[in-house]
Protein backbone atom coordinates (compact mmCIF):
# COMPACT_ATOMS: atom_id res chain seq x y z
CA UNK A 1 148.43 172.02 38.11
CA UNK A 2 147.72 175.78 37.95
CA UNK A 3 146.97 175.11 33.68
CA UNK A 4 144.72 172.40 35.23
CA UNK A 5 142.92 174.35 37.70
CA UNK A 6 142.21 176.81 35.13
CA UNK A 7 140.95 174.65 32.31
CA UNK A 8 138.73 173.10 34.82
CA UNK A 9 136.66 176.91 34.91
CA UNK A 10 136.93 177.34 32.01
CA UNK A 11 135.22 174.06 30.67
CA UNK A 12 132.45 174.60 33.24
CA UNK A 13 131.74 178.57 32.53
CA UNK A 14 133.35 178.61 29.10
CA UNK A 15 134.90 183.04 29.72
CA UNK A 16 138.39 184.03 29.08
CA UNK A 17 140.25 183.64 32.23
CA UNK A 18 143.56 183.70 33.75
CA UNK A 19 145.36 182.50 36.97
CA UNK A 20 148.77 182.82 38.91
CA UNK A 21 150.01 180.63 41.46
CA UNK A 22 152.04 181.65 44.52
CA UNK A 23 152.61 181.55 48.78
CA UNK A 24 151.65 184.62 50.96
CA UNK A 25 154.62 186.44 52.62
CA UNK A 26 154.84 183.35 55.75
CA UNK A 27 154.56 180.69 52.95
CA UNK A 28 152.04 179.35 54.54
CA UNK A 29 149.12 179.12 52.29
CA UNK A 30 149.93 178.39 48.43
CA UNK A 31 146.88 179.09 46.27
CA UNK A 32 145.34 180.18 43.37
CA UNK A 33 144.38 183.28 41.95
CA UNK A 34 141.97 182.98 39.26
CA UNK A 35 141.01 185.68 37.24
CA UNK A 36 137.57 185.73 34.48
CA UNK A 37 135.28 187.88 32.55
CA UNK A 38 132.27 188.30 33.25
CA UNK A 39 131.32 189.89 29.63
CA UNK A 40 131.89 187.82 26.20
CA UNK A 41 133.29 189.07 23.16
CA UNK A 42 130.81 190.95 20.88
CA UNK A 43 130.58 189.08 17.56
CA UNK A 44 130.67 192.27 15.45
CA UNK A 45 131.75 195.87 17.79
CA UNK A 46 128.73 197.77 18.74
CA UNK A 47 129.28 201.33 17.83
CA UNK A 48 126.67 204.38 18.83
CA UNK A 49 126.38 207.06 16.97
CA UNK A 50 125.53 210.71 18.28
CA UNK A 51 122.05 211.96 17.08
CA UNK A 52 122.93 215.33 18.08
CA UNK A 53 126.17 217.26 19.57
CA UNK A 54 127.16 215.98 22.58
CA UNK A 55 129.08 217.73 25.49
CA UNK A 56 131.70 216.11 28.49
CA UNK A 57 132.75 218.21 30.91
CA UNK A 58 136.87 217.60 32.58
CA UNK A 59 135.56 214.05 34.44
CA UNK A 60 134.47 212.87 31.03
CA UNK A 61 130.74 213.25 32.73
CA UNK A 62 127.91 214.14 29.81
CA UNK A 63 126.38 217.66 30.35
CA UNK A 64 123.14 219.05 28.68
CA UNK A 65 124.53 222.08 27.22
CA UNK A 66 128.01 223.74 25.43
CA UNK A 67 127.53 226.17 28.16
CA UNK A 68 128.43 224.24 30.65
CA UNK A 69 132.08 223.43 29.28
CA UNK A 70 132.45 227.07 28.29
CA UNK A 71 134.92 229.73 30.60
CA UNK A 72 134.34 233.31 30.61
CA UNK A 73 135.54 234.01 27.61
CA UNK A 74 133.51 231.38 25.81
CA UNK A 75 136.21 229.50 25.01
CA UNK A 76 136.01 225.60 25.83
CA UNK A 77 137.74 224.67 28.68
CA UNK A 78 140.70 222.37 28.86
CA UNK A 79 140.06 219.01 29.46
CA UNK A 80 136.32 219.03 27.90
CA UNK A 81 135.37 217.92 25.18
CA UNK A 82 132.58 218.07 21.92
CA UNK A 83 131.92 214.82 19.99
CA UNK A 84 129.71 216.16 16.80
CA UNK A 85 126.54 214.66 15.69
CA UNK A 86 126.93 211.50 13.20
CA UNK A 87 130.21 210.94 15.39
CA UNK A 88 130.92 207.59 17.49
CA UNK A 89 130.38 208.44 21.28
CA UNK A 90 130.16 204.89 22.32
CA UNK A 91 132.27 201.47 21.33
CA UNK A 92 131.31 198.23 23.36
CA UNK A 93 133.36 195.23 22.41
CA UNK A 94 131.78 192.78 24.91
CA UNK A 95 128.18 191.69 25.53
CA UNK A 96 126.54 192.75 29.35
CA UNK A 97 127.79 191.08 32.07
CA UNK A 98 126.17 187.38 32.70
CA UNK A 99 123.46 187.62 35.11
CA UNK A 100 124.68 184.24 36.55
CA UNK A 101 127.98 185.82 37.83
CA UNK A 102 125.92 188.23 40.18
CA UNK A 103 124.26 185.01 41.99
CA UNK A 104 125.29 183.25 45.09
CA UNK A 105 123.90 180.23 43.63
CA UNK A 106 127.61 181.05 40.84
CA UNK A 107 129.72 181.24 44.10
CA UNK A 108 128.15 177.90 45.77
CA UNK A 109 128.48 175.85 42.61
CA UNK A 110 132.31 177.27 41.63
CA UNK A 111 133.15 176.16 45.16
CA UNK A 112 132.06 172.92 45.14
CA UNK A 113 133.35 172.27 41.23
CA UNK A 114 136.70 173.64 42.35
CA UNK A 115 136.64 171.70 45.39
CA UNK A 116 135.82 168.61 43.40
CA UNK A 117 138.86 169.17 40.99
CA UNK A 118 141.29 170.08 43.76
CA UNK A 119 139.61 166.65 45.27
CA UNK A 120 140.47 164.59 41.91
CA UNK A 121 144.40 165.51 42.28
CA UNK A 122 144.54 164.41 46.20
CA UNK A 123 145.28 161.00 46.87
CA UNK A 124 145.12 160.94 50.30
CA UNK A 125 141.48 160.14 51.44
CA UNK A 126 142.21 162.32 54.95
CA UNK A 127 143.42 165.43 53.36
CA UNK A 128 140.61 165.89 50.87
CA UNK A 129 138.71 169.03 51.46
CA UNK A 130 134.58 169.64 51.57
CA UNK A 131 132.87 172.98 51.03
CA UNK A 132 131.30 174.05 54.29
CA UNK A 133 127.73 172.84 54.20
CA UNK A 134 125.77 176.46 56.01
CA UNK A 135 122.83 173.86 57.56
CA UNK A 136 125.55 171.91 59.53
CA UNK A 137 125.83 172.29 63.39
CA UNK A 138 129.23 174.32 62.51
CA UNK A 139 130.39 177.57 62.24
CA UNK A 140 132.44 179.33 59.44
CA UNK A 141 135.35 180.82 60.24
CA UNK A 142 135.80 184.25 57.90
CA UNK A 143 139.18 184.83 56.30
CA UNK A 144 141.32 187.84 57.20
CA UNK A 145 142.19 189.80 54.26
CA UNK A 146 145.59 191.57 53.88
CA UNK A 147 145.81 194.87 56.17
CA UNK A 148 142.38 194.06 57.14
CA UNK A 149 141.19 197.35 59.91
CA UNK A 150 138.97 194.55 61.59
CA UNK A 151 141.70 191.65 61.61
CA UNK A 152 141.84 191.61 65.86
CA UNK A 153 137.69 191.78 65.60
CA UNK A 154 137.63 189.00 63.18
CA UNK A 155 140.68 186.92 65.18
CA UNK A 156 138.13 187.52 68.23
CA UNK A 157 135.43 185.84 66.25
CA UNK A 158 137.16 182.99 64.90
CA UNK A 159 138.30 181.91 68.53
CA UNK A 160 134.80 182.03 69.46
CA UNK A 161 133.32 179.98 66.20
CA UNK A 162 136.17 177.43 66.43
CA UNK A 163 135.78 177.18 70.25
CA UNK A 164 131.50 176.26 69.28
CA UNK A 165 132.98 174.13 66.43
CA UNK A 166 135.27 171.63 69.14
CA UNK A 167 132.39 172.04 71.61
CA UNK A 168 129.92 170.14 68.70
CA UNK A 169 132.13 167.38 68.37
CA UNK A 170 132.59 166.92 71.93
CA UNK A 171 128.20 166.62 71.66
CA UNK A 172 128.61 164.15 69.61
CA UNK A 173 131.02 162.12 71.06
CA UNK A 174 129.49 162.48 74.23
CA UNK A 175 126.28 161.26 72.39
CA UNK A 176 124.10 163.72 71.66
CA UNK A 177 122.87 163.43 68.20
CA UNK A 178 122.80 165.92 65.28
CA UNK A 179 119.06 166.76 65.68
CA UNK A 180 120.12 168.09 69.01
CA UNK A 181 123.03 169.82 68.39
CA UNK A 182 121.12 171.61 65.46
CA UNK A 183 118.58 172.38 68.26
CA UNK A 184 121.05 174.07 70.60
CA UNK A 185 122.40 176.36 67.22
CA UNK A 186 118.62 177.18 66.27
CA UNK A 187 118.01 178.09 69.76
CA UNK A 188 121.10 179.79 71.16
CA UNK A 189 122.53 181.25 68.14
CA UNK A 190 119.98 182.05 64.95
CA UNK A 191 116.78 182.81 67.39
CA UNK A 192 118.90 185.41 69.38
CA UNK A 193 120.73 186.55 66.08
CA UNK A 194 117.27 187.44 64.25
CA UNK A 195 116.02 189.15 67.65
CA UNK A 196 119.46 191.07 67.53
CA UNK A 197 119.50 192.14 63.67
CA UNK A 198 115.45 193.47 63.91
CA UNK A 199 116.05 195.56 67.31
CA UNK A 200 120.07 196.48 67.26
CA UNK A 201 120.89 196.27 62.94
CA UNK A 202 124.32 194.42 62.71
CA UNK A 203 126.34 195.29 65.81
CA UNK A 204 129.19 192.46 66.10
CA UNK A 205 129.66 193.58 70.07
CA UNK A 206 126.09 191.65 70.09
CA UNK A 207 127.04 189.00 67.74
CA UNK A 208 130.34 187.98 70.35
CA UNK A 209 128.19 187.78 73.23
CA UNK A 210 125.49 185.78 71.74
CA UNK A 211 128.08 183.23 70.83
CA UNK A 212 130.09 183.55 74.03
CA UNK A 213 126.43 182.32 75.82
CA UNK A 214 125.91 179.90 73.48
CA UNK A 215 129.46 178.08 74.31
CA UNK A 216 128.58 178.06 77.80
CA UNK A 217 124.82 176.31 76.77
CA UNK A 218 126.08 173.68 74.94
CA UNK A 219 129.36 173.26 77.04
CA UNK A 220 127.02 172.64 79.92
CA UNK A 221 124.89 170.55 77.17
CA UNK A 222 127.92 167.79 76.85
CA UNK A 223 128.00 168.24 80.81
CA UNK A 224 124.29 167.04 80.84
CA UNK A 225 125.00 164.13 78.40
CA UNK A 226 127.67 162.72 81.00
CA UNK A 227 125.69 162.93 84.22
CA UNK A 228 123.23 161.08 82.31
CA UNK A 229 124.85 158.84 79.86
CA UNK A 230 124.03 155.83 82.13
CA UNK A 231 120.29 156.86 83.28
CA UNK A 232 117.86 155.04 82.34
CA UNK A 233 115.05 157.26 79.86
CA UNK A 234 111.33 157.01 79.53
CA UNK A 235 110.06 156.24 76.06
CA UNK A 236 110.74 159.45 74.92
CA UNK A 237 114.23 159.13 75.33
CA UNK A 238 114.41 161.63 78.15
CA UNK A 239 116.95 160.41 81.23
CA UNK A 240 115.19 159.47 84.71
CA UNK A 241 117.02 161.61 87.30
CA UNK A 242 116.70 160.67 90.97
CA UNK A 243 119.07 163.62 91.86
CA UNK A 244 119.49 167.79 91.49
CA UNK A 245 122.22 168.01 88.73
CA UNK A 246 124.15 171.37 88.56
CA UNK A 247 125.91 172.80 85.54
CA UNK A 248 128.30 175.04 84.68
CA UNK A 249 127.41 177.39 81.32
CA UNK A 250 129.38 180.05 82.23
CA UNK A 251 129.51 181.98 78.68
CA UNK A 252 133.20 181.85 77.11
CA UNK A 253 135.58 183.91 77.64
CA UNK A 254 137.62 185.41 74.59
CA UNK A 255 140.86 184.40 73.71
CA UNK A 256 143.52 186.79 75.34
CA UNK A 257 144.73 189.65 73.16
CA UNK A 258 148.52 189.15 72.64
CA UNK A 259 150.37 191.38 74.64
CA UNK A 260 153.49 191.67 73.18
CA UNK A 261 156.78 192.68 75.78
CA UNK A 262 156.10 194.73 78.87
CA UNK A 263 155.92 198.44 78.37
CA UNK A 264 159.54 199.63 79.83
CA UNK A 265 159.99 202.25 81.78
CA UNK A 266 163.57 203.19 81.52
CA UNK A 267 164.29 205.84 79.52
CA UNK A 268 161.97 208.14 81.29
CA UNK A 269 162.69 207.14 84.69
CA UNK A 270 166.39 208.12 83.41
CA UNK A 271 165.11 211.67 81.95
CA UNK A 272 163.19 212.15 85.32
CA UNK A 273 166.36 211.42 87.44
CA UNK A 274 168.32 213.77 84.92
CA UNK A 275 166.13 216.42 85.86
CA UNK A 276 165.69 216.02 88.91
CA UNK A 277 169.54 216.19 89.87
CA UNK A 278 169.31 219.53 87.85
CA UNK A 279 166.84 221.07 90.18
CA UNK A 280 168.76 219.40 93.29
CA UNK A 281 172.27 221.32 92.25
CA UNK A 282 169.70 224.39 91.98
CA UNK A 283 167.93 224.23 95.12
CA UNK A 284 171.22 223.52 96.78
CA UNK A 285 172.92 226.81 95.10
CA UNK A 286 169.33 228.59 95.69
CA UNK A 287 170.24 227.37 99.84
CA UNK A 288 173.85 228.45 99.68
CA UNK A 289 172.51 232.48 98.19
CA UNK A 290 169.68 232.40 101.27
CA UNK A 291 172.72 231.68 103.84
CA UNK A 292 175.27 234.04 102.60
CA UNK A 293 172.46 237.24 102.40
CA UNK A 294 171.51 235.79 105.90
CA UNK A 295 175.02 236.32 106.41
CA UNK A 296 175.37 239.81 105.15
CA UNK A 297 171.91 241.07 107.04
CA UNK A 298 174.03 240.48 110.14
CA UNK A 299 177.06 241.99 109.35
CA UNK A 300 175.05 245.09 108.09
CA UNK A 301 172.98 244.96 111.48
CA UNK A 302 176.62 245.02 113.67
CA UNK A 303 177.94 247.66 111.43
CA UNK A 304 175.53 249.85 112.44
CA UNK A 305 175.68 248.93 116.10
CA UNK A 306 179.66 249.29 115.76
CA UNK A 307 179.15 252.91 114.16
CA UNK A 308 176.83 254.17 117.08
CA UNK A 309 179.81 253.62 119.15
CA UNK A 310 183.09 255.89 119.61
CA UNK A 311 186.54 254.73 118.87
CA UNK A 312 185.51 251.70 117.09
CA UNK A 313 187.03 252.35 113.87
CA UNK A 314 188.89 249.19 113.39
CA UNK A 315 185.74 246.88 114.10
CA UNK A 316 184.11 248.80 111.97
CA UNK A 317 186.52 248.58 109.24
CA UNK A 318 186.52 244.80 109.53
CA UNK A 319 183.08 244.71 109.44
CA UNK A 320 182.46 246.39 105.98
CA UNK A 321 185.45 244.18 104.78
CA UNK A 322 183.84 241.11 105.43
CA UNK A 323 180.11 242.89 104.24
CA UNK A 324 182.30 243.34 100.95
CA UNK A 325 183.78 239.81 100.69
CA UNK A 326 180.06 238.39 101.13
CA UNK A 327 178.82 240.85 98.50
CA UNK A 328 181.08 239.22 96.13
CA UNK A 329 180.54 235.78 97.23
CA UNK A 330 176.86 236.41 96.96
CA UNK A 331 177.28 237.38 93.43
CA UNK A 332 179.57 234.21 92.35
CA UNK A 333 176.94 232.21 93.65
CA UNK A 334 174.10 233.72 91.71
CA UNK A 335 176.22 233.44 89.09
CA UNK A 336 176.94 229.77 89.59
CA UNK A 337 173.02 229.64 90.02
CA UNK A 338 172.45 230.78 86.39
CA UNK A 339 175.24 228.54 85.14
CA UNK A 340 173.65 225.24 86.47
CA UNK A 341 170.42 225.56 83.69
CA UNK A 342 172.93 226.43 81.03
CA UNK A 343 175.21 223.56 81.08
CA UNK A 344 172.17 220.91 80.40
CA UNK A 345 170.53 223.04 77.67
CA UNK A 346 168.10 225.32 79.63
CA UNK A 347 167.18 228.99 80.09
CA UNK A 348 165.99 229.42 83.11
CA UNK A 349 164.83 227.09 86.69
CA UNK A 350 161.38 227.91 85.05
CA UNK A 351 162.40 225.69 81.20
CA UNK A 352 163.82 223.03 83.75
CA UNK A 353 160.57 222.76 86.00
CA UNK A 354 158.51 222.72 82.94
CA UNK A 355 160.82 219.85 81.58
CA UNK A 356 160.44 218.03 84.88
CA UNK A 357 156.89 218.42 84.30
CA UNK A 358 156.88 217.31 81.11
CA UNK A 359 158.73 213.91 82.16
CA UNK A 360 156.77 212.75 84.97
CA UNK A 361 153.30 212.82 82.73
CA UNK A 362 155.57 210.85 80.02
CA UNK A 363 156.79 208.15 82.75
CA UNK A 364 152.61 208.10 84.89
CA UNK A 365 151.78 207.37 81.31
CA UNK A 366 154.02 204.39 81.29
CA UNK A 367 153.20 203.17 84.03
CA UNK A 368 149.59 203.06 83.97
CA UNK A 369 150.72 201.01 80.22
CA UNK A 370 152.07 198.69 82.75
CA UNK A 371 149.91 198.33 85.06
CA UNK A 372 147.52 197.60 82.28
CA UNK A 373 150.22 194.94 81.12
CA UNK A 374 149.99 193.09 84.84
CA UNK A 375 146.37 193.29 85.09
CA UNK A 376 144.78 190.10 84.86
CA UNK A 377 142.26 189.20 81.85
CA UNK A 378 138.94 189.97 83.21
CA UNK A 379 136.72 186.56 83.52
CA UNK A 380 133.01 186.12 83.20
CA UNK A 381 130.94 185.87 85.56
CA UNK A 382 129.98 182.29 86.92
CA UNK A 383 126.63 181.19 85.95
CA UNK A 384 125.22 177.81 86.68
CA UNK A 385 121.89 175.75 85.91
CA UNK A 386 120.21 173.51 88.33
CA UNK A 387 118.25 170.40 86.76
CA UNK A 388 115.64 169.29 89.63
CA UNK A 389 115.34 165.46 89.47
CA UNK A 390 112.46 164.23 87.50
CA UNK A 391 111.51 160.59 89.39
CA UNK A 392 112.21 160.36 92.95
CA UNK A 393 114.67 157.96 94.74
CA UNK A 394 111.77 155.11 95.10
CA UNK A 395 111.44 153.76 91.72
CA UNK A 396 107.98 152.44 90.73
CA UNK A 397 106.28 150.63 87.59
CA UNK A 398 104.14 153.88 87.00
CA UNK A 399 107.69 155.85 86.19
CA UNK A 400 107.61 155.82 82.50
CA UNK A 401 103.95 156.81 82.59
CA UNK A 402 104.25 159.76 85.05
CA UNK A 403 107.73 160.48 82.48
CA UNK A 404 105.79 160.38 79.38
CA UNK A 405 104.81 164.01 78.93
CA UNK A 406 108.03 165.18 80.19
CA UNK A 407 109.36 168.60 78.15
CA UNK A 408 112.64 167.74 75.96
CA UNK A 409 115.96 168.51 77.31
CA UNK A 410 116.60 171.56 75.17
CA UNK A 411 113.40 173.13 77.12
CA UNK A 412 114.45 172.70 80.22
CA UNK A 413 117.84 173.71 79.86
CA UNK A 414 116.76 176.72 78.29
CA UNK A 415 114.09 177.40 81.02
CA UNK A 416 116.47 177.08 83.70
CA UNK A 417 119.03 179.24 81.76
CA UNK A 418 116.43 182.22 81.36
CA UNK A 419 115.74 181.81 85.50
CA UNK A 420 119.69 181.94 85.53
CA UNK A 421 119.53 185.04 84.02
CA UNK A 422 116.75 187.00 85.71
CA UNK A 423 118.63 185.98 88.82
CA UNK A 424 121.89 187.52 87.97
CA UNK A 425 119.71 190.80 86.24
CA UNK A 426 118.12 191.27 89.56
CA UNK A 427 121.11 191.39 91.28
CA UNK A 428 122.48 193.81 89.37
CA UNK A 429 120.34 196.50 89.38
CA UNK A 430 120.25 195.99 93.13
CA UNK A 431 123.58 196.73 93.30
CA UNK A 432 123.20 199.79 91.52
CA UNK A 433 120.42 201.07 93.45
CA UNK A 434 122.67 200.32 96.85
């Protein structure tokens, strides 16, 4: 198949070309890469000859003058070079590239004869393939290259293109023929695109919400086509409605971003409980030193009552003793006090507050991840179209004639759409100014 394939090209273009066949890394798209020139083979090797000295600096770029590949010393500088005069500067073993392999007219017409081949090997009727036609009612799909930087931008804009793609076929099963459906594209979709491109340039944030408004138009299209399907029309084709009809063209929303698993939380709630019974054993130490110098500023303050006082030597002796053993207990505990950073890696209370510090941000930052997670994909905002009714209830002979000018329903859908619109505008920027 792949010698096939390849033969195929090269009857049609007649170049030297090669081609390997394999899967991507899912195995889920076998194909072909083909590989041509776009130059043929000289007949006899053109050679040019150097009129006059010529000089190439170290990127092999041609400079004027031998001073300009010259050091200080005037010595010619590695990686330059001098090709003398009568000397070959040039070889060309191919012709110029065909100018029919630089036209998109080369890449319609190799689709469609590849297509064709690929085509001739399927039996199956249902799984041939076509080559996208660009004046159809559809909507291309791009491809995703390999460690494409845009691949969630282009997945964004494939939803949205396949979503208008199911939403055409729904038109036309619904009844609305291909004249209209082209309608709804020209209007919704190329007229707003050539607006965007001559006042923004190419912006795809415009692009997506062109396309998400254009959904909504023709989803409320196919809605219009079934409140009407069994009205009678006027000679135009236009339905007789003896009724308001309301419908929904909310744009469309885009397809929600995987998500992936729910940012956990764990390990720092862990480091910030860690911590935090580190400062608790330190506060609590930090409580026990306040009470024992509490302690010792009243034994100092009897002492000195005691020793105001005659033949109270032995209170006064037990006083001091007990001042003493608080003294040392008051330097254990400080002690202790120090040792409580040191055993879980830390200076100081200071390295440990910092620490604590340092934790909490790392855990608010997970958290607000999560919250993020919970939240809800945001949804547009409803928008609806009213469609007043054209005859009234009482139906009379003159109906078709009063019915004959009536605007198509493209026009009116549109017009209510751009009343839509202003509406919701308005309210907007009085919500702003409140």
């Amino acid at each position: 198949m792949l010698k096939y394939m390849t033969s195929v090209f090269l009857e049609k273009y007649d170049v030297g070309c090669c081609a390997a066949l394999h899967h991507n890394k899912s195995k889920t798209n076998l194909h072909i890469h083909l590989i041509f020139s776009e130059k043929e083979i000289r007949q006899e090797v053109e050679r040019k000859i150097a009129s006059r000295n010529m000089f190439y600096n170290e990127s092999g770029k041609h400079v004027r003058t031998k001073k300009e590949i010259l050091d200080e010393n005037g010595n010619v500088r590695p990686g330059c070079k001098i090709i003398k005069k009568g000397e070959v500067y040039e070889t060309n073993f191919f012709q110029p590239k065909k100018e029919e392999f630089k036209t998109n007219a080369f890449l319609e017409n190799m689709k469609q004869v590849m297509t064709d081949a690929i085509n001739g090997i399927v039996k199956d009727e249902n799984e041939k393939l076509q080559v996208f036609q660009k004046d159809s009612p559809y909507l291309a799909t791009k491809k995703i290259g390999k460690n494409n930087p845009k691949e969630a931008e282009i997945k964004a804009d494939n939803y949205l293109r396949q979503e208008w793609n199911r939403n055409v076929d729904r038109a036309l099963l619904t009844g609305a023929s291909e004249a209209e459906v082209m309608a709804a594209k020209q209007l919704q979709i190329d007229v707003p695109v050539a607006e965007s491109l001559r006042e923004h340039g190419q912006d795809p944030r415009l692009f997506t919400g062109i396309l998400q408004k254009a959904i909504g138009y023709l989803r409320g299209f196919v809605e219009f086509l079934r409140e009407t399907k069994y009205c009678d029309r006027d000679l135009k084709g236009n339905p007789l409605i003896d009724h308001d009809v309301r419908i929904d063209i909310t744009p469309e929303p885009l397809s929600a971003k995987p998500k992936g698993e729910r940012p956990s939380s764990e390990k720092q709630e862990a480091e910030v409980m860690r911590l935090q019974q580190i400062l608790n054993k330190m506060k609590k130490q930090e409580q026990k030193i306040y009470s024992i110098e509490k302690a010792i500023v009243k034994l100092e303050k009897d002492l000195k009552e005691v020793k105001k006082k005659w033949f109270h030597k032995k209170e006064q002796k037990e006083l001091e003793g007990k001042i003493d053993a608080k003294k040392a207990q008051l330097e254990k505990a400080k002690d202790t006090l120090d040792l409580i950073p040191d055993q879980h890696g830390y200076q100081n209370a200071l390295e440990v507050t910092k620490a604590m510090k340092l934790a909490k941000a790392e855990l608010k930052k997970v958290q607000i991840a999560q919250k993020a997670w919970d939240a809800p994909e945001p949804q547009p905002e409803k928008m609806y179209l009213r469609i007043p009714a054209n005859v009234s209830n009482m139906r009379t002979p003159d109906v078709q004639k009063s019915t004959r000018q009536k605007r198509s329903i493209h026009e009116r859908l549109e017009e209510k759409k751009q009343i839509v619109e202003q509406q919701t505008k308005r309210k907007q920027r009085s919500g702003m100014e409140l």
